[in-house]
N, C-alpha and C. Protein backbone atom coordinates (compact mmCIF):
# COMPACT_ATOMS: atom_id res chain seq x y z
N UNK A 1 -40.70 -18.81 -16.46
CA UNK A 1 -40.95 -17.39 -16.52
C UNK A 1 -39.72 -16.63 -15.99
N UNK A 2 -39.38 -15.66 -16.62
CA UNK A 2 -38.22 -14.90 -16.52
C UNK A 2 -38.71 -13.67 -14.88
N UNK A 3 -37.22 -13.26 -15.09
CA UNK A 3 -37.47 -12.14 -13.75
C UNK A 3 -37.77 -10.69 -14.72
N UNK A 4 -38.22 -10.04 -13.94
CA UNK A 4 -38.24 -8.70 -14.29
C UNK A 4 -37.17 -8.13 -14.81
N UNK A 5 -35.72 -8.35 -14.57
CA UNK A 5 -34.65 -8.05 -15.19
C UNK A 5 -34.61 -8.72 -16.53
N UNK A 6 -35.28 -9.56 -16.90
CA UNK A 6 -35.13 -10.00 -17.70
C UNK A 6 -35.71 -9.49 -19.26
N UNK A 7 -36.42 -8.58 -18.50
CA UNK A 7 -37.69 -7.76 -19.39
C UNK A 7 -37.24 -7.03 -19.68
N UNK A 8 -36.08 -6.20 -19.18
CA UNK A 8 -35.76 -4.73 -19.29
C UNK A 8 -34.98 -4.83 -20.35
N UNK A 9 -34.78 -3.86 -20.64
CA UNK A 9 -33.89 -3.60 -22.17
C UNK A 9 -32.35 -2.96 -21.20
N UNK A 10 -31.41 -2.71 -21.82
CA UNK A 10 -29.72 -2.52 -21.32
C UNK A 10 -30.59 -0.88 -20.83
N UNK A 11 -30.86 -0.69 -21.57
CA UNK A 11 -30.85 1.21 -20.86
C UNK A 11 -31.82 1.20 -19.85
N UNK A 12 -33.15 0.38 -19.79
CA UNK A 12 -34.00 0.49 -18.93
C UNK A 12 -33.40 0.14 -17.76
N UNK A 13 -32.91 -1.34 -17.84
CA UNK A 13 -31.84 -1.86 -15.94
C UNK A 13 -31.13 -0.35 -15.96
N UNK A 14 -30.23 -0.03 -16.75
CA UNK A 14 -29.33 1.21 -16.32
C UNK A 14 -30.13 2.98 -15.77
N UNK A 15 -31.53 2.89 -15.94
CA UNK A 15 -32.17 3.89 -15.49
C UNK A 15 -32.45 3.18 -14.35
N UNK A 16 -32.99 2.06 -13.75
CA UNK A 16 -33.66 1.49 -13.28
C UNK A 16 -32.47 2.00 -11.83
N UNK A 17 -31.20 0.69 -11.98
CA UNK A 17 -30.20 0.81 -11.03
C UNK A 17 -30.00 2.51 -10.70
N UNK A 18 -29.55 3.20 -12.04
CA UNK A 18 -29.23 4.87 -11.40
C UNK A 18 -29.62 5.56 -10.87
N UNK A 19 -31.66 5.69 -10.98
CA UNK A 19 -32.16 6.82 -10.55
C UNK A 19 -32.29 6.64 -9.35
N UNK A 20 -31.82 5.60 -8.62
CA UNK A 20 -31.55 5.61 -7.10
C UNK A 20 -30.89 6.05 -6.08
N UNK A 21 -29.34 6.16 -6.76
CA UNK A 21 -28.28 6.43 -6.08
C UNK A 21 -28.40 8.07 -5.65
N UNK A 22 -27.39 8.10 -4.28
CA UNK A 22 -27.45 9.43 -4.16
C UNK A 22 -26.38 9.92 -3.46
N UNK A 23 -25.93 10.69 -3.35
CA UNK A 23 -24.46 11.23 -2.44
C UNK A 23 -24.45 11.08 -1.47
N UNK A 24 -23.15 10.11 -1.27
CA UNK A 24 -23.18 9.64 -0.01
C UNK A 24 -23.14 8.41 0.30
N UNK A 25 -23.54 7.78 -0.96
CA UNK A 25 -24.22 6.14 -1.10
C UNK A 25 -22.68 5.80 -1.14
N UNK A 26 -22.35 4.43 -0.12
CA UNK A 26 -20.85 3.73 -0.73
C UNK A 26 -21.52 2.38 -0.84
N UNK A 27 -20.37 2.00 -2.12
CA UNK A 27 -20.43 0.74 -2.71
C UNK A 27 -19.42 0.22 -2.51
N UNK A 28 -19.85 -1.34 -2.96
CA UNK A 28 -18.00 -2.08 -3.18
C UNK A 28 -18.07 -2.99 -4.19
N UNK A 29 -17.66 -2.28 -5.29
CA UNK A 29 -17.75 -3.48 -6.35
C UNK A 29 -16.41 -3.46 -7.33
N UNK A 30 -16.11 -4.41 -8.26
CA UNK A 30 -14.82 -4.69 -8.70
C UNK A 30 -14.36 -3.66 -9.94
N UNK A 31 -13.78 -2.70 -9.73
CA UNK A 31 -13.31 -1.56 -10.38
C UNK A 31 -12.12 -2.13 -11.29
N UNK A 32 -11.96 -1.63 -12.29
CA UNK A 32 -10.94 -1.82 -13.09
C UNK A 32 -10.26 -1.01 -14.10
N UNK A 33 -9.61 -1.14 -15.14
CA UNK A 33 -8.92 -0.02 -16.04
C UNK A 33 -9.71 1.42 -16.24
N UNK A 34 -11.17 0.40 -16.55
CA UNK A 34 -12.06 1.72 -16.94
C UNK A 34 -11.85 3.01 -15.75
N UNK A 35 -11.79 2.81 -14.81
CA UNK A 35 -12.11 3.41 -13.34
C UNK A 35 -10.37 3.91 -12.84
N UNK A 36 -9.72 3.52 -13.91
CA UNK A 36 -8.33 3.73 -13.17
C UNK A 36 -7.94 3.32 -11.97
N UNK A 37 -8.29 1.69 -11.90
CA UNK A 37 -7.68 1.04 -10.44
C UNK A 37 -7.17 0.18 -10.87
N UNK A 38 -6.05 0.09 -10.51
CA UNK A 38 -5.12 -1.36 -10.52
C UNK A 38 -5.27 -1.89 -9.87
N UNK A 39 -5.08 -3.34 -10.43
CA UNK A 39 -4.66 -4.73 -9.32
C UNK A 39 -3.51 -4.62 -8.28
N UNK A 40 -4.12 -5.30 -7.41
CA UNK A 40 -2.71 -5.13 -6.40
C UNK A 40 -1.35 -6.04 -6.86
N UNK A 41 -1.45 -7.07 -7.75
CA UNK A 41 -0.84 -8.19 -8.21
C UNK A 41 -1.02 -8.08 -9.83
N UNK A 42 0.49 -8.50 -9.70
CA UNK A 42 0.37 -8.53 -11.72
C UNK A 42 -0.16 -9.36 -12.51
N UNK A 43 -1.11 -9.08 -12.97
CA UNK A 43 -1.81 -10.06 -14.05
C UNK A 43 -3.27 -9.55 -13.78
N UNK A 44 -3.68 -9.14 -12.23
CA UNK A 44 -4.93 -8.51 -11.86
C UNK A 44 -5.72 -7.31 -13.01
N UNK A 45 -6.68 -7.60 -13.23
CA UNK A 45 -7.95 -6.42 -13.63
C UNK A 45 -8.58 -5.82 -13.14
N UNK A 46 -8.03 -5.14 -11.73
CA UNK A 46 -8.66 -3.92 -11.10
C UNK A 46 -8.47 -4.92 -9.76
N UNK A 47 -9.58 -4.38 -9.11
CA UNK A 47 -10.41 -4.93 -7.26
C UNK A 47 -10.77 -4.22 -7.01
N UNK A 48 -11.53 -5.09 -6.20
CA UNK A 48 -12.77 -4.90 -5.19
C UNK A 48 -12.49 -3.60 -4.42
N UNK A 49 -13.50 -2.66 -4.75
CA UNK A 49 -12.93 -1.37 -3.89
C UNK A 49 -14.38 -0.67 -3.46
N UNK A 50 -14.04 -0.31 -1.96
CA UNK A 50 -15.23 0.59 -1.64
C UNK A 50 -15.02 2.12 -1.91
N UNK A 51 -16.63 3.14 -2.60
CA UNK A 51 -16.07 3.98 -2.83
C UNK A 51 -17.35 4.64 -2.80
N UNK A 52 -17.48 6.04 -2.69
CA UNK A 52 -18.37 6.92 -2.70
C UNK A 52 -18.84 7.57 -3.66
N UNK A 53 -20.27 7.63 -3.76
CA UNK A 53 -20.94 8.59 -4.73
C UNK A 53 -20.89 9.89 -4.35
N UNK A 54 -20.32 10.79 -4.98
CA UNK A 54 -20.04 12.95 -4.25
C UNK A 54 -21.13 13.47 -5.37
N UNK A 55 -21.05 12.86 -6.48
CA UNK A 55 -21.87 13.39 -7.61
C UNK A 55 -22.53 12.99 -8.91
N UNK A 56 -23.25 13.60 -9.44
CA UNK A 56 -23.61 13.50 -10.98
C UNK A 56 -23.52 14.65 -11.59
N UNK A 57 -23.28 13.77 -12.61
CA UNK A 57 -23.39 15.41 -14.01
C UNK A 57 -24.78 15.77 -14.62
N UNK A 58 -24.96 16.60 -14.72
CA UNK A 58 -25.99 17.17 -15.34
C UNK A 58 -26.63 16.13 -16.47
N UNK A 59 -26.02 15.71 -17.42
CA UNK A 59 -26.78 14.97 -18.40
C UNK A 59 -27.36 13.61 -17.91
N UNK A 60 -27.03 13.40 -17.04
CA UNK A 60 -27.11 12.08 -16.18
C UNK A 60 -26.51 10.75 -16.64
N UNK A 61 -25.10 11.18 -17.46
CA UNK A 61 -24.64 9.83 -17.98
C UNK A 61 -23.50 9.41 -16.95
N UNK A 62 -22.84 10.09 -15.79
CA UNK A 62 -21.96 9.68 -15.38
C UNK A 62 -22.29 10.23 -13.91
N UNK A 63 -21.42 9.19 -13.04
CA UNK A 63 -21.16 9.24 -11.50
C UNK A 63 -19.58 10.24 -11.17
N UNK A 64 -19.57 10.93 -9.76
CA UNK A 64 -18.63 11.22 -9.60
C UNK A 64 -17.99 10.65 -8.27
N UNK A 65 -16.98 9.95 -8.34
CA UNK A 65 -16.83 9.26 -6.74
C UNK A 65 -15.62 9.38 -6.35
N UNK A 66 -15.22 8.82 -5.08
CA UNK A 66 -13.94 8.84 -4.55
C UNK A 66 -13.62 7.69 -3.55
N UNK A 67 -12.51 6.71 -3.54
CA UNK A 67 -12.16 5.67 -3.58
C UNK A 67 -12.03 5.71 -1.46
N UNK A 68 -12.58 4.71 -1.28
CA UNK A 68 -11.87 4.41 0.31
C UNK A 68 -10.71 3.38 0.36
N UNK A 69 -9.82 4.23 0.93
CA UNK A 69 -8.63 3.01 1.02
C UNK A 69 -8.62 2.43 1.85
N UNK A 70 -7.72 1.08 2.55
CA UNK A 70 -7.58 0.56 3.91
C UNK A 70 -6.87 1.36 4.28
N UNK A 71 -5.64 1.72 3.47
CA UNK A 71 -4.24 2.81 4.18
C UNK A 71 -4.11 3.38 3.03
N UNK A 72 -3.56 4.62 3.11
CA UNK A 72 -2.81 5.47 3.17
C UNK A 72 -1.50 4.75 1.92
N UNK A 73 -1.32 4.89 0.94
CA UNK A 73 -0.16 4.79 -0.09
C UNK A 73 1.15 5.33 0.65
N UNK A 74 1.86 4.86 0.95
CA UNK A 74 3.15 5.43 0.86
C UNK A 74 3.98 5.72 0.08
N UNK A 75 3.71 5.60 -1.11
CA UNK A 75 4.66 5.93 -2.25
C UNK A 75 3.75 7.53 -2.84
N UNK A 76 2.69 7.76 -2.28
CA UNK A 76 2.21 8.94 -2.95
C UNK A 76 2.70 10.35 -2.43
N UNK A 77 2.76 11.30 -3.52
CA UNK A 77 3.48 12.70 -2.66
C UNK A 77 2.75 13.02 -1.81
N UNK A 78 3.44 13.84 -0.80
CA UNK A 78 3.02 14.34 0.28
C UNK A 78 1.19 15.00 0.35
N UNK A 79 1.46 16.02 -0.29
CA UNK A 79 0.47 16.63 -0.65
C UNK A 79 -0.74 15.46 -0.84
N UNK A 80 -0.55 14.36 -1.77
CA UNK A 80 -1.70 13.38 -1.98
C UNK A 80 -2.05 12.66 -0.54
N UNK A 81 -0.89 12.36 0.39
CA UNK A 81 -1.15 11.73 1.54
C UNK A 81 -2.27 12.89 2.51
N UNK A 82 -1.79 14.12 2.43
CA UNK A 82 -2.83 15.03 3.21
C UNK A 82 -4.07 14.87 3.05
N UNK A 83 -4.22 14.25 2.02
CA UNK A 83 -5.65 14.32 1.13
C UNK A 83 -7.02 13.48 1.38
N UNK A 84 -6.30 12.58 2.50
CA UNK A 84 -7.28 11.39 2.88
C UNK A 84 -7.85 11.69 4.17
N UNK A 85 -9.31 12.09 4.36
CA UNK A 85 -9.77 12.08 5.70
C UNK A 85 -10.51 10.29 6.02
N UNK A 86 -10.15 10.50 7.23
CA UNK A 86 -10.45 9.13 7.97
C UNK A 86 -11.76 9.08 8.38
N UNK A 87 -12.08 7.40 8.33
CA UNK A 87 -13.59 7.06 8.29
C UNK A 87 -13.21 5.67 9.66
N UNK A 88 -14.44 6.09 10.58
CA UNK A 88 -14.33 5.40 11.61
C UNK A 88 -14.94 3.76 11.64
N UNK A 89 -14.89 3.11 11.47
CA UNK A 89 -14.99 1.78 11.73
C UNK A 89 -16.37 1.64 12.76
N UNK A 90 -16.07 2.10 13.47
CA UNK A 90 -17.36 2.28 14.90
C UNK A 90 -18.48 3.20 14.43
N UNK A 91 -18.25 4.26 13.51
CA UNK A 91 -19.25 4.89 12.85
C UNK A 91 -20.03 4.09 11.76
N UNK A 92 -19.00 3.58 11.10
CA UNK A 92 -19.60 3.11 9.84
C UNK A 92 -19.22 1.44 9.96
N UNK A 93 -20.17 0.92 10.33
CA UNK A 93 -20.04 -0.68 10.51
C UNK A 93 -20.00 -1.27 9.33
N UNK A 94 -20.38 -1.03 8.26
CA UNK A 94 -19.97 -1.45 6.96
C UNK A 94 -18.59 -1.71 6.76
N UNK A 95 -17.61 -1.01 7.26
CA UNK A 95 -16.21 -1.26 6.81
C UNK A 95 -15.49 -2.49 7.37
N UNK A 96 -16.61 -3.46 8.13
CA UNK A 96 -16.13 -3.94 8.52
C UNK A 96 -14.84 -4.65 9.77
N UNK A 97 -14.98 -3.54 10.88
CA UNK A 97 -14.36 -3.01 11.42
C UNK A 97 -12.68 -2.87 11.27
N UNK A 98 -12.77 -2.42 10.20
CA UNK A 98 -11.05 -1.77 9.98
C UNK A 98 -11.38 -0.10 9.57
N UNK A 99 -10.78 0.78 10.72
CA UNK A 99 -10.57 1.94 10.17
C UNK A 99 -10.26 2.01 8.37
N UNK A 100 -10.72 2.99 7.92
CA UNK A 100 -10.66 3.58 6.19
C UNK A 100 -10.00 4.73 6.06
N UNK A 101 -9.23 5.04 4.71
CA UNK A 101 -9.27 6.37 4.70
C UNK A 101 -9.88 6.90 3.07
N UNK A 102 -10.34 8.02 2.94
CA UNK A 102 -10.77 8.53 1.84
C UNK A 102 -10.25 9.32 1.15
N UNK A 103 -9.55 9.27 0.07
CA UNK A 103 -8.80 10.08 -0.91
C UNK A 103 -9.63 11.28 -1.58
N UNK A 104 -9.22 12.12 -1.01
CA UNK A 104 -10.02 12.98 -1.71
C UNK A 104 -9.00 13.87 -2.89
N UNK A 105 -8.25 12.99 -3.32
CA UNK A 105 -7.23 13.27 -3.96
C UNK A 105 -7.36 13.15 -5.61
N UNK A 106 -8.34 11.99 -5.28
CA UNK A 106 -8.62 11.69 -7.00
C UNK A 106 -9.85 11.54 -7.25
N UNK A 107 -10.63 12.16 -7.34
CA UNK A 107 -11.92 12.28 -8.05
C UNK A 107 -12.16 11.70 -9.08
N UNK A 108 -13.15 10.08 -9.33
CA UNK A 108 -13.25 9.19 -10.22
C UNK A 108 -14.20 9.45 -11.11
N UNK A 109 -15.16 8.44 -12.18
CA UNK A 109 -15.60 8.59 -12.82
C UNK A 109 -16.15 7.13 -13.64
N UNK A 110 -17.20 6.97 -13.17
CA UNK A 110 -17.84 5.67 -14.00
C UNK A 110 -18.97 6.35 -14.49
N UNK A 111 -18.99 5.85 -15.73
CA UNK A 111 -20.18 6.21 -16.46
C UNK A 111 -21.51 4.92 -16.10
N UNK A 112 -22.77 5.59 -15.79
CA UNK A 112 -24.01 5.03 -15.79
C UNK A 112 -24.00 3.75 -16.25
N UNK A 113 -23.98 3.65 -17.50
CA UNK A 113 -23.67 2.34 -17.86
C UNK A 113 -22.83 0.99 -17.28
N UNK A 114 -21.79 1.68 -16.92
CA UNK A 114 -20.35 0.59 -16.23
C UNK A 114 -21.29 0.60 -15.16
N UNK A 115 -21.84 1.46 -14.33
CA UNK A 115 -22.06 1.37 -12.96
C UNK A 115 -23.34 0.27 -13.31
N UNK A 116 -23.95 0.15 -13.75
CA UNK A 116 -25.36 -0.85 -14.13
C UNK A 116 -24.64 -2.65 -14.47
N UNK A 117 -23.31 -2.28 -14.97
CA UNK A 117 -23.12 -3.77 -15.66
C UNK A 117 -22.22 -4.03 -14.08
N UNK A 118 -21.69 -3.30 -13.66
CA UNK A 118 -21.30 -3.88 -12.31
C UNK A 118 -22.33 -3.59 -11.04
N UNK A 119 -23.06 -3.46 -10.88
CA UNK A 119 -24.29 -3.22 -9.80
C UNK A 119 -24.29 -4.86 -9.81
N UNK A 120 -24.89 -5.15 -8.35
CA UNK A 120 -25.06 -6.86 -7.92
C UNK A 120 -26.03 -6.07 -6.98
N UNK A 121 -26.51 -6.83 -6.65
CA UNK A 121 -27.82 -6.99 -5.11
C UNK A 121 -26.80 -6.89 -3.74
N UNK A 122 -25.66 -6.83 -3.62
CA UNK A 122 -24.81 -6.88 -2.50
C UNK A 122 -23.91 -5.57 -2.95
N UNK A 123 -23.97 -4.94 -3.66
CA UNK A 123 -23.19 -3.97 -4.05
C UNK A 123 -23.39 -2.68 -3.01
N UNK A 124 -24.44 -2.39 -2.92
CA UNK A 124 -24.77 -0.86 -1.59
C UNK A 124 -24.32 -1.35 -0.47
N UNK A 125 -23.44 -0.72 0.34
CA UNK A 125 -22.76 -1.15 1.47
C UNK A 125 -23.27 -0.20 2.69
N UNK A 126 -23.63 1.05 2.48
CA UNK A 126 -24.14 1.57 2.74
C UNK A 126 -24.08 3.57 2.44
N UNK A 127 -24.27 4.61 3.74
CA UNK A 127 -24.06 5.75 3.34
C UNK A 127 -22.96 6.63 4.43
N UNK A 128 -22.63 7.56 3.65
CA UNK A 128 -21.67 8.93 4.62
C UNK A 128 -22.56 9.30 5.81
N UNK A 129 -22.79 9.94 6.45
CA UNK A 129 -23.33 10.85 7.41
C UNK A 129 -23.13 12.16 6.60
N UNK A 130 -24.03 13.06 6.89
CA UNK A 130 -23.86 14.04 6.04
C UNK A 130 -22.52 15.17 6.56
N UNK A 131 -22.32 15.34 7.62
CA UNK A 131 -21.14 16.06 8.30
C UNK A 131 -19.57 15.56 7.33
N UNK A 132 -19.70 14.28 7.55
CA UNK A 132 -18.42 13.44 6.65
C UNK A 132 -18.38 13.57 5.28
N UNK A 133 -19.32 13.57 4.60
CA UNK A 133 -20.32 13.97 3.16
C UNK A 133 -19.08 14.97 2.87
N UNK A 134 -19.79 15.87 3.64
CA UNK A 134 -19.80 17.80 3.10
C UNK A 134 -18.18 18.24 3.55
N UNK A 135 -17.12 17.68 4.37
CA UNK A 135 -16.03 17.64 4.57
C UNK A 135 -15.31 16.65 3.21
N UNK A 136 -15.46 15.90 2.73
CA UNK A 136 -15.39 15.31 1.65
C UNK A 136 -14.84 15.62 0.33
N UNK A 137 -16.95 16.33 -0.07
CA UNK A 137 -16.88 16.87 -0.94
C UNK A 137 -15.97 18.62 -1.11
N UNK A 138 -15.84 18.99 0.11
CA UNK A 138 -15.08 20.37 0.07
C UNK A 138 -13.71 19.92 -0.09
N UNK A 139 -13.18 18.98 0.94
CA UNK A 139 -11.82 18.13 0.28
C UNK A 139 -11.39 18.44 -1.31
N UNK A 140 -12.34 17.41 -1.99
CA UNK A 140 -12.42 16.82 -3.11
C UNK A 140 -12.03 18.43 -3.53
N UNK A 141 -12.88 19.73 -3.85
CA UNK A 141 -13.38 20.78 -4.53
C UNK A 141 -11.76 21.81 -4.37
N UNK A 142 -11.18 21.10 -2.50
CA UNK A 142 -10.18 22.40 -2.60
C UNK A 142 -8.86 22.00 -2.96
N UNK A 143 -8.55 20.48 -3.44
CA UNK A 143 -7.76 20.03 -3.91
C UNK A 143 -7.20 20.93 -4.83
N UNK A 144 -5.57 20.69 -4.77
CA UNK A 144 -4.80 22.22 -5.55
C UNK A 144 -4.81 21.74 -6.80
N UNK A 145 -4.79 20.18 -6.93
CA UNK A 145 -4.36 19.51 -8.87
C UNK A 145 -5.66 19.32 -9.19
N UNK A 146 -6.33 19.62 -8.60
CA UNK A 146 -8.44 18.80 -9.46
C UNK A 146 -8.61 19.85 -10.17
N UNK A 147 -9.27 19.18 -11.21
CA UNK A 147 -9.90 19.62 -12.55
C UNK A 147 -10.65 20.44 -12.51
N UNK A 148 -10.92 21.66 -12.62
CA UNK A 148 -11.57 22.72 -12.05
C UNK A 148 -13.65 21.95 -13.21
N UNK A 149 -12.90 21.65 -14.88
CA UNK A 149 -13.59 21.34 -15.23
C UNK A 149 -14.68 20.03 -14.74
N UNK A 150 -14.10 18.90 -14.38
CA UNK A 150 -14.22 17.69 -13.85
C UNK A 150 -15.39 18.13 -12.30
N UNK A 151 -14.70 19.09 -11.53
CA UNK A 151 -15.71 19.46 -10.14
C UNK A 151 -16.59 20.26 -10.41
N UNK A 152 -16.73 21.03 -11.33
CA UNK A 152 -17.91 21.59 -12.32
C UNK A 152 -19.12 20.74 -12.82
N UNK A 153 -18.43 19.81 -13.43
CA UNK A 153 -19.33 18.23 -13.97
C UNK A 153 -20.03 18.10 -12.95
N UNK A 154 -19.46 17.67 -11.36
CA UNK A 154 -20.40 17.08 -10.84
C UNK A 154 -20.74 18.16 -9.56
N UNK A 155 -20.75 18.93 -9.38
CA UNK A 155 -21.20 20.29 -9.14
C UNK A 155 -20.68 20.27 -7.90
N UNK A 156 -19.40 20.23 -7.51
CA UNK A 156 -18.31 20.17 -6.49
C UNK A 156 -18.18 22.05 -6.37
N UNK A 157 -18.17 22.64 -7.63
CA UNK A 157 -17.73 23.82 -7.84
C UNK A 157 -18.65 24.87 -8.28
């Protein structure tokens, strides 16, 4: 006898996994071209990256998130380095205790679907505090290069 996943049809798991999530929720699962993350190494198809849910769009086909780094890029312009507020290690025991920082520089985008075919049972790592949340998402919104359209989508704006 099969599992319950086994029953579901592709769109049903993908309602099933989505109508859960909520701002704030971080994950860590293996991101790739689709998501605009590179490998750290050549030949790589993305990695393992923890990252935050800030939003949804209205139609409910897509997520809006933003990536936690270990550090800080040094090759990124200035302006992009300002862009990362820091996430405490002692706050958020999920990270495993290594300080994080959060880019609020690039505002991502997986569609419902991708997020369902990469969802695992170990994937929710956990959530923001809402204080960290709402500093975040205003980040994300007062960014000078973001898509005025894009923070609209997920109602940043």
């Amino acid at each position: 006898m099969g599992s319950i996943a086994d029953r579901l049809s592709g769109k049903q798991k993908e309602q099933l996994v989505t109508s859960s999530l909520s701002e704030g929720d971080v994950f860590r699962m293996h991101l790739g071209d689709e998501e605009n993350v590179k490998g750290k190494n050549s030949g790589d198809d993305g990695r393992n990256k923890y990252f935050i849910v800030i939003g949804h769009d209205s139609e409910g086909n897509a997520i809006g998130f933003v990536l936690i780094d270990t550090q800080i890029n040094p090759h990124l312009p200035e302006k992009r380095k300002n862009m990362h507020y820091p996430l405490s290690a002692k706050k958020y025991t999920f990270l495993g205790g290594i300080n994080r920082f959060v880019d609020c520089s690039d505002l991502k985008i997986i569609s419902h679907k991708r997020f369902s075919e990469l969802f695992g049972k170990d994937s929710l790592k956990g959530c923001i505090q809402a204080d960290d949340l709402s500093y975040i998402k205003t980040a994300v919104a007062d960014y000078e290069d973001a898509s005025p359209k894009l923070l609209k989508r997920f109602g940043l704006i």
